[in-house]
Protein backbone atom coordinates (compact mmCIF):
# COMPACT_ATOMS: atom_id res chain seq x y z
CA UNK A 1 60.45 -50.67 2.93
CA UNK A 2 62.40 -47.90 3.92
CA UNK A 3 61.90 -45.88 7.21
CA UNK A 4 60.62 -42.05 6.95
CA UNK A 5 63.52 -40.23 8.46
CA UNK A 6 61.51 -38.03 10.24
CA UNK A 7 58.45 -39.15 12.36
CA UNK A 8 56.30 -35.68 12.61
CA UNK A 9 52.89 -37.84 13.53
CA UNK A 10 54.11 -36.82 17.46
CA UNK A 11 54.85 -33.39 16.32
CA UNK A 12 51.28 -32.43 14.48
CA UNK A 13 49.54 -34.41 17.50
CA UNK A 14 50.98 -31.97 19.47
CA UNK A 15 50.33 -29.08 17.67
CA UNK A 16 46.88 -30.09 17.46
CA UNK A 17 46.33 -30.16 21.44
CA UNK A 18 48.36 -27.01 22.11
CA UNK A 19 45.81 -25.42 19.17
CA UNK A 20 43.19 -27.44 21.13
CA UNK A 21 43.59 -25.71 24.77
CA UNK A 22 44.18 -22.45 23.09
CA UNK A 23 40.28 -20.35 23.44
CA UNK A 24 38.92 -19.12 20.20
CA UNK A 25 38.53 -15.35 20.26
CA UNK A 26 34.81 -14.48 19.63
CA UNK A 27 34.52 -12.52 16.38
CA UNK A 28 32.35 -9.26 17.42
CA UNK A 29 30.06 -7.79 14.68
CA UNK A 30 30.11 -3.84 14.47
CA UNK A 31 27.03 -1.84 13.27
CA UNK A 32 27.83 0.22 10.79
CA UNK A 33 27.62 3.35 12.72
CA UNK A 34 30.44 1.91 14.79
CA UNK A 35 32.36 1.60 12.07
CA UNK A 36 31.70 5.36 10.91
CA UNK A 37 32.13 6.40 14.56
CA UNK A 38 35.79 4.37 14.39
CA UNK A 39 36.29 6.47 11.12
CA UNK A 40 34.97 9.67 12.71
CA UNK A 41 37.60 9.11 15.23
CA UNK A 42 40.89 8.79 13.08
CA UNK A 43 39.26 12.43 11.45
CA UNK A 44 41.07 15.14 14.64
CA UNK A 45 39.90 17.92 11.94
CA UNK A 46 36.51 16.80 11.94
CA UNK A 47 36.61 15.94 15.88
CA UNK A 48 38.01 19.54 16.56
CA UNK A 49 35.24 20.87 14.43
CA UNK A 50 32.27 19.06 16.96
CA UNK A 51 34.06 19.95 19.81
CA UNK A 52 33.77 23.26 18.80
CA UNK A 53 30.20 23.05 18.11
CA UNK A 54 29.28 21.42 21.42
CA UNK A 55 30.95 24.18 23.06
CA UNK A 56 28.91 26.67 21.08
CA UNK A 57 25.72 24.41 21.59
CA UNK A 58 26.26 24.74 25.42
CA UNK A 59 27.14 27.80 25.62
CA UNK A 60 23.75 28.88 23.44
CA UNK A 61 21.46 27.07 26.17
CA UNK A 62 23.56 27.98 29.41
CA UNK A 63 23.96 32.06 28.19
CA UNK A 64 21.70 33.60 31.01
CA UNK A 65 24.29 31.62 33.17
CA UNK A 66 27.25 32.78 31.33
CA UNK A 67 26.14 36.02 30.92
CA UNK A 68 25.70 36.83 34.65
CA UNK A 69 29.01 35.55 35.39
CA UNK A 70 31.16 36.56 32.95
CA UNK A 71 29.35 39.51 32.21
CA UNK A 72 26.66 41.96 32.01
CA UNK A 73 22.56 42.39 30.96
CA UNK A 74 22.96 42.34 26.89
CA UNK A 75 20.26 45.43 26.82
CA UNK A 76 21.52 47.36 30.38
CA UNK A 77 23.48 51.18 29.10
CA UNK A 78 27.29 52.12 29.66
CA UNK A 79 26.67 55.35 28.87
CA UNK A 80 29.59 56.31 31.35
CA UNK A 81 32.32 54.50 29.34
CA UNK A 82 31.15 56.07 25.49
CA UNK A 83 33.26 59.32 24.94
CA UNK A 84 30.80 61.85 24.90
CA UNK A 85 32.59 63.46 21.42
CA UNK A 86 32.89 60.89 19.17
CA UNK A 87 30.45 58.34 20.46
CA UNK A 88 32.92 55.34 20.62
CA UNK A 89 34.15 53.47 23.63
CA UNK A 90 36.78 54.88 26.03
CA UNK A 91 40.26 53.14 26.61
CA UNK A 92 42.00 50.50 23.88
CA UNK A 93 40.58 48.00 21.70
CA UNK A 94 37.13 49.27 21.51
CA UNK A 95 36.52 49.23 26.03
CA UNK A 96 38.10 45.36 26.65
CA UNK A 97 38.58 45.34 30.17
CA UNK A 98 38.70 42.72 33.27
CA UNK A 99 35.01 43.63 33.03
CA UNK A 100 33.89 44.00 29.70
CA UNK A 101 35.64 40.84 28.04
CA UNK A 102 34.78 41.97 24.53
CA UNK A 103 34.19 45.70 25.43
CA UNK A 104 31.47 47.63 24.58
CA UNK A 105 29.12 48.85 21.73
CA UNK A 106 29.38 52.15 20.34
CA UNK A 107 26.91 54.78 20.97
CA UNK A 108 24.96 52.82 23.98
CA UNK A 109 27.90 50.82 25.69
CA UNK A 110 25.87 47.69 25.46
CA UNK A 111 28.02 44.98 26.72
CA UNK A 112 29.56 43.15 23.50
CA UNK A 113 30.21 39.45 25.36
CA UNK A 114 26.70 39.50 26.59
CA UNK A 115 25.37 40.25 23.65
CA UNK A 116 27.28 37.33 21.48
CA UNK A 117 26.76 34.59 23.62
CA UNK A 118 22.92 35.79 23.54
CA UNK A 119 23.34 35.96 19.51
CA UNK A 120 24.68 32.49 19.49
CA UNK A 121 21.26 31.46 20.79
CA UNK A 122 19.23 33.15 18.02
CA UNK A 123 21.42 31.80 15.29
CA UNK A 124 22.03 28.67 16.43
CA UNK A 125 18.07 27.71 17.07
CA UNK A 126 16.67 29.57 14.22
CA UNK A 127 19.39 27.46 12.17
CA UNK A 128 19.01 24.25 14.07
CA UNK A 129 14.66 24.01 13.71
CA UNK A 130 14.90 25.53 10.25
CA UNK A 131 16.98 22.70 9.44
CA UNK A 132 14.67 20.28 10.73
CA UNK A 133 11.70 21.84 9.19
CA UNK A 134 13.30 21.58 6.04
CA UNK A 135 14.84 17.75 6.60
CA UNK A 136 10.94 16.94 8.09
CA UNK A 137 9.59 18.26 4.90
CA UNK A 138 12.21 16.82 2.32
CA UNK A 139 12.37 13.51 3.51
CA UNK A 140 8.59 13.15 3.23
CA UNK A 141 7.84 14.37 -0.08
CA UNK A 142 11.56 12.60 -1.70
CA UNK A 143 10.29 9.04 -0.46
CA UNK A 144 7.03 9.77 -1.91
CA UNK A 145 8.52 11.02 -5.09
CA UNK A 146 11.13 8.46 -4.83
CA UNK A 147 9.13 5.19 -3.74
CA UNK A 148 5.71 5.65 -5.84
CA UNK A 149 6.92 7.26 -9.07
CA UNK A 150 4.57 8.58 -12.12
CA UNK A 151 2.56 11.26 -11.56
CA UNK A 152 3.38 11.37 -8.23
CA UNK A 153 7.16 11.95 -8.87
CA UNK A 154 6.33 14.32 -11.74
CA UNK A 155 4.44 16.56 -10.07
CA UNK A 156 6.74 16.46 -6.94
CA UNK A 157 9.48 16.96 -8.87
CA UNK A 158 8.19 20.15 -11.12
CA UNK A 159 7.56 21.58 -7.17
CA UNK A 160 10.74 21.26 -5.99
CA UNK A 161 11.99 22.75 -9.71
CA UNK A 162 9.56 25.70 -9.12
CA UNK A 163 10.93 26.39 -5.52
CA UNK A 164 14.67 26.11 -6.71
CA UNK A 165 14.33 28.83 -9.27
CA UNK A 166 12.92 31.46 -6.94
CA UNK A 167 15.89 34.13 -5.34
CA UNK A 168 15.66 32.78 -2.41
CA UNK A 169 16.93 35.79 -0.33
CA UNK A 170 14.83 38.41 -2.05
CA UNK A 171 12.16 36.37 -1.59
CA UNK A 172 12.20 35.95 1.84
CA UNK A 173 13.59 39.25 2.76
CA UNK A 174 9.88 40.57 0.66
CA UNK A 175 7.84 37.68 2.40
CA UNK A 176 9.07 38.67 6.24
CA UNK A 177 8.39 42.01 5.31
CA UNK A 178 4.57 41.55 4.92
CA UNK A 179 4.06 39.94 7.98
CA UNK A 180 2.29 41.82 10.25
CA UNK A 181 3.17 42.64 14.33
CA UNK A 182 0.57 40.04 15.69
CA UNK A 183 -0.30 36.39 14.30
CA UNK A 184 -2.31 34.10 16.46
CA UNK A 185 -1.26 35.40 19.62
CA UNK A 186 2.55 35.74 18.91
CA UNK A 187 4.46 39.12 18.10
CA UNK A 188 7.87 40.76 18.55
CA UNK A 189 11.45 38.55 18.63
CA UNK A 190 8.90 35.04 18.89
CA UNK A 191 6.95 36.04 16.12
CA UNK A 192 9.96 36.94 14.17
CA UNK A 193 12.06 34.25 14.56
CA UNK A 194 9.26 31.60 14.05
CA UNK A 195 8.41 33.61 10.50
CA UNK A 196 12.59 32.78 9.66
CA UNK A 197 12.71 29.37 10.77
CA UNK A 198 9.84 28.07 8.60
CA UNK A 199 10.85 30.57 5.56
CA UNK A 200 14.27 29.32 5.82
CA UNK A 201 13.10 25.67 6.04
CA UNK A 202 10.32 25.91 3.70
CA UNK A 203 12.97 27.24 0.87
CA UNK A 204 15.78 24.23 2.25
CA UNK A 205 13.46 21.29 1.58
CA UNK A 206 13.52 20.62 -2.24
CA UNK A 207 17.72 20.24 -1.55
CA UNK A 208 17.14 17.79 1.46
CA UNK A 209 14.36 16.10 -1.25
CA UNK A 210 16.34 15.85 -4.47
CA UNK A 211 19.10 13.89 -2.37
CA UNK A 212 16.19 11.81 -0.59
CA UNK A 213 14.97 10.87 -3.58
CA UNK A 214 17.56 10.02 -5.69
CA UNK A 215 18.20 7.70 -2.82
CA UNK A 216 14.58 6.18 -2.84
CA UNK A 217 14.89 5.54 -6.73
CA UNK A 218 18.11 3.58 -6.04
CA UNK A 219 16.91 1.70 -2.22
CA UNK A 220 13.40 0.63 -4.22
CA UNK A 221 15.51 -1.66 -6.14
CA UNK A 222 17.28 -3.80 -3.70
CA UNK A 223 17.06 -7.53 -2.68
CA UNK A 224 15.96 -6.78 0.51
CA UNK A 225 13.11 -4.71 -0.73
CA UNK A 226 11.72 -7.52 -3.37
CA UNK A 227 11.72 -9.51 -1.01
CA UNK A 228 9.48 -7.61 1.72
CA UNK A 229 7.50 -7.05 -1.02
CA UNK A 230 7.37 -11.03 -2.40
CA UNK A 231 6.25 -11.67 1.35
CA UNK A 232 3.21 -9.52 1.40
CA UNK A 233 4.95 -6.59 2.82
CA UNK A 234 2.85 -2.92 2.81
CA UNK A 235 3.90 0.04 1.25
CA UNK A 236 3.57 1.36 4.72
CA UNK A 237 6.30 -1.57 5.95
CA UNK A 238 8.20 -1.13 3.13
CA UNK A 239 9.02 2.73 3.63
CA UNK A 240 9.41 2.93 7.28
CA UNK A 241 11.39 -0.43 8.06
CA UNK A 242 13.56 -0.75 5.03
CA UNK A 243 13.52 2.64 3.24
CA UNK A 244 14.12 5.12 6.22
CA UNK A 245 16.88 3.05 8.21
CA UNK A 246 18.74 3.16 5.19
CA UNK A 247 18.16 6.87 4.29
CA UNK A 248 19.40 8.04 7.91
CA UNK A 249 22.70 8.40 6.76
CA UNK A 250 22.85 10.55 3.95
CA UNK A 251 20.09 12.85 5.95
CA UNK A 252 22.41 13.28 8.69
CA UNK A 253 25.47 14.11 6.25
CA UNK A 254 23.16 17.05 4.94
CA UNK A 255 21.45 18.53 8.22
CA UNK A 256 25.03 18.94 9.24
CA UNK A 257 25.87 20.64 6.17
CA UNK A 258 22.74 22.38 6.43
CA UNK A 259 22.88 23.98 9.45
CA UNK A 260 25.94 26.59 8.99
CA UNK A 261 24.25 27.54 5.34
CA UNK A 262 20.91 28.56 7.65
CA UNK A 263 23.21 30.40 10.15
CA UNK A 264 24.75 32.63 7.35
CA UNK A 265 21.15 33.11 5.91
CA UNK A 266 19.82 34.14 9.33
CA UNK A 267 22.88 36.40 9.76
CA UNK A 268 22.24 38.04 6.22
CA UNK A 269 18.47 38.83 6.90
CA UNK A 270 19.02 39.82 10.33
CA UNK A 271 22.33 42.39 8.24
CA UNK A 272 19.37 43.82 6.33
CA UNK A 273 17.23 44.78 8.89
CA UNK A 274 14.52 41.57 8.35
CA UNK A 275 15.74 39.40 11.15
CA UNK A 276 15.49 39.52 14.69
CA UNK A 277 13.78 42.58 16.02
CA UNK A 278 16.07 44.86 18.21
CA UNK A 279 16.51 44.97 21.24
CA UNK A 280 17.36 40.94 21.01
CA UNK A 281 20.65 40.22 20.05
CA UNK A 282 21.90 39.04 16.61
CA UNK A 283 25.23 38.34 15.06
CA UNK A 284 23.93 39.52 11.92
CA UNK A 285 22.27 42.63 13.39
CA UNK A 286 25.72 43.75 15.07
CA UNK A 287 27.15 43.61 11.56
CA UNK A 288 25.02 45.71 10.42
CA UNK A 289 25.50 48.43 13.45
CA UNK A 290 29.24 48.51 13.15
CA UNK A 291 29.09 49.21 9.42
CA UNK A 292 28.80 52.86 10.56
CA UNK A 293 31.48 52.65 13.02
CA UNK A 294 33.93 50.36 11.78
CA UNK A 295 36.54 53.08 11.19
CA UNK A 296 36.50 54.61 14.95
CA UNK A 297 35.96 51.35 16.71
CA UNK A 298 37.18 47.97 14.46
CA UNK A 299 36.61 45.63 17.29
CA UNK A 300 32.97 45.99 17.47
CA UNK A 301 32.95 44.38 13.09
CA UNK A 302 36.11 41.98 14.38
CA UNK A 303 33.95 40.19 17.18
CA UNK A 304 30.50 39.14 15.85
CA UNK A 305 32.43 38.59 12.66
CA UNK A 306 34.73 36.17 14.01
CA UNK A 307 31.87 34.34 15.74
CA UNK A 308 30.33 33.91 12.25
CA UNK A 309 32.98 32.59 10.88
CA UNK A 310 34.36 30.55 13.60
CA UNK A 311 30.86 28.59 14.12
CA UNK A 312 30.52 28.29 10.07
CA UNK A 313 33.59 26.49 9.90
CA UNK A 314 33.54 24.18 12.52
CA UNK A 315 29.86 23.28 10.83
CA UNK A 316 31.48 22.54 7.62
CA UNK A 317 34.30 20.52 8.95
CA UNK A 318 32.24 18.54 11.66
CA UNK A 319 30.07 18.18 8.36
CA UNK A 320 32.62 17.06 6.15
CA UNK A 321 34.01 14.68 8.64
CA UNK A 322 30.80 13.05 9.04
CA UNK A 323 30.07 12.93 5.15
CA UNK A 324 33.21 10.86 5.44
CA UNK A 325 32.61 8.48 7.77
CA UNK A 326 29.48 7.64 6.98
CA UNK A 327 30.41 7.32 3.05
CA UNK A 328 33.84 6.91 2.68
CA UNK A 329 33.27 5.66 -0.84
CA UNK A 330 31.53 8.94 -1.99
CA UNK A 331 34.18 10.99 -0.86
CA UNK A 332 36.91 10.45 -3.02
């Protein structure tokens, strides 16, 4: 027999024990709102966007703090810096001064800084608990519709039909207008703003409940859900430990597109006159003051404008950021 020219048995063996000594690297498993999180990350759009809102978000519950630093009461008179002629703030760029950072209202010389900050509060938690009124109140009624079907889905269904078909602003705007000064021992800016947040919510549901449901109709039919039910699972079981986990995500992707659509809605009743009572302050409600004075003093539109559209947009994009993490197939 002929000898192998090469002897590689020493070779492998050594391979083998240098393999041998070398630690395996633990694979980690990552939850799948790591992995969105991960994704979230790589999106600096989206990440700009929710910085942008946590800055608003703290600067809504920290404004009496703000306020008396950087500013002045939002209700207390300048009378003294209002030209006495035409009724519009003395010096440049409608009073901005070391002191008045935004300058000052027409007419009154309310403090214009003071009273944004203070109007991010009213918009921000009339859109915030409006949106979880209405994401409360959808979920609920689209697993119902979703999970039991028949009858129960028809009539549902026909509900959230009927409530999609009403103008929603003229409705609202006639419905805030009946309510009277006083219910149940709340009145003024409390009674107001409650009156908008379950309006607003109570119209936002059947959305947040179509999406639920279509959801429902497709989660019902999963392995994992024959199988809690081949085991003797509840429908009680069933909905809270298999449907809901899986329903968090689209939810979330919707309150966060939610939320800017109820700050424009607040801002547009609060433009007509059906919002927030003055004196509080209201992005929406400045609007609607500088209408009359836009021409003499353009700065007092320019500012609560900009704050509209600035908190709007970082909504939509933290929103659209998050839609894409969470499903990066439906995105495309």
């Amino acid at each position: 027999m002929t000898a192998p020219l090469h002897d590689t048995s020493a070779a492998e063996t050594a391979a083998v024990d240098v393999a041998a000594d070398v630690p395996a690297k633990a694979i980690q498993g990552r939850s799948p709102w790591q992995i969105a999180w991960t994704r979230l990350k790589r999106d600096r759009v989206a990440l700009a966007g929710g910085i942008v809102v946590v800055f608003l978000v703290l600067v809504a519950v920290f404004a009496p703090l703000i306020v008396s630093l950087f500013g002045h009461p939002p209700d207390e008179f300048h009378e003294e810096l209002i030209d006495p002629l035409f009724g519009t703030p003395t010096g440049d760029w409608g009073g901005i001064s070391k002191d008045f950072l935004f300058g000052v209202e027409p007419i009154n010389g309310r403090d214009v800084f003071s009273r944004v900050v203070y109007g991010a509060r009213v918009s921000l938690l009339v859109a915030f608990l409006a949106a979880m009124f209405a994401v409360v109140l959808g979920t609920l009624f689209g697993v119902v519709a979703g999970f039991f079907g028949g009858w129960v889905d028809a009539v549902i269904s026909r509900v959230m039909d009927m409530l999609l078909s009403f103008p929603q602003l003229l409705f609202t705007i006639a419905l805030i207008a009946v309510v009277p000064n006083s219910v149940a021992g709340f009145s003024g800016t409390g009674l107001r703003m409650a009156v908008l947040i379950v309006v607003i919510g109570f119209f936002g549901w059947p959305y947040v409940a179509r999406i639920v449901r279509g959801q429902t109709l497709s989660l019902r039919e999963r392995e994992y859900v024959e199988a809690a039910t081949s085991l003797g699972a509840g429908r009680g079981y069933i909905i809270f430990r298999e449907l809901l986990p899986n329903l968090i995500a689209p939810i979330t992707v919707y309150t966060t597109l939610m939320i800017p659509t109820n700050i424009l809605t607040e801002a547009a009743l609060s433009f007509l006159g059906v919002g927030v009572k003055p004196p509080t302050a209201s992005w929406g409600q400045m609007l609607s003051k500088a209408i009359t004075t836009y021409e003499t003093d353009p700065m007092f539109v320019i500012i609560p404008g900009l704050a509209i559209f600035v908190t709007v947009l970082a909504f939509n994009l933290f929103g659209d950021g998050v839609r894409d993490a969470l499903d990066p197939k439906g995105s495309r």
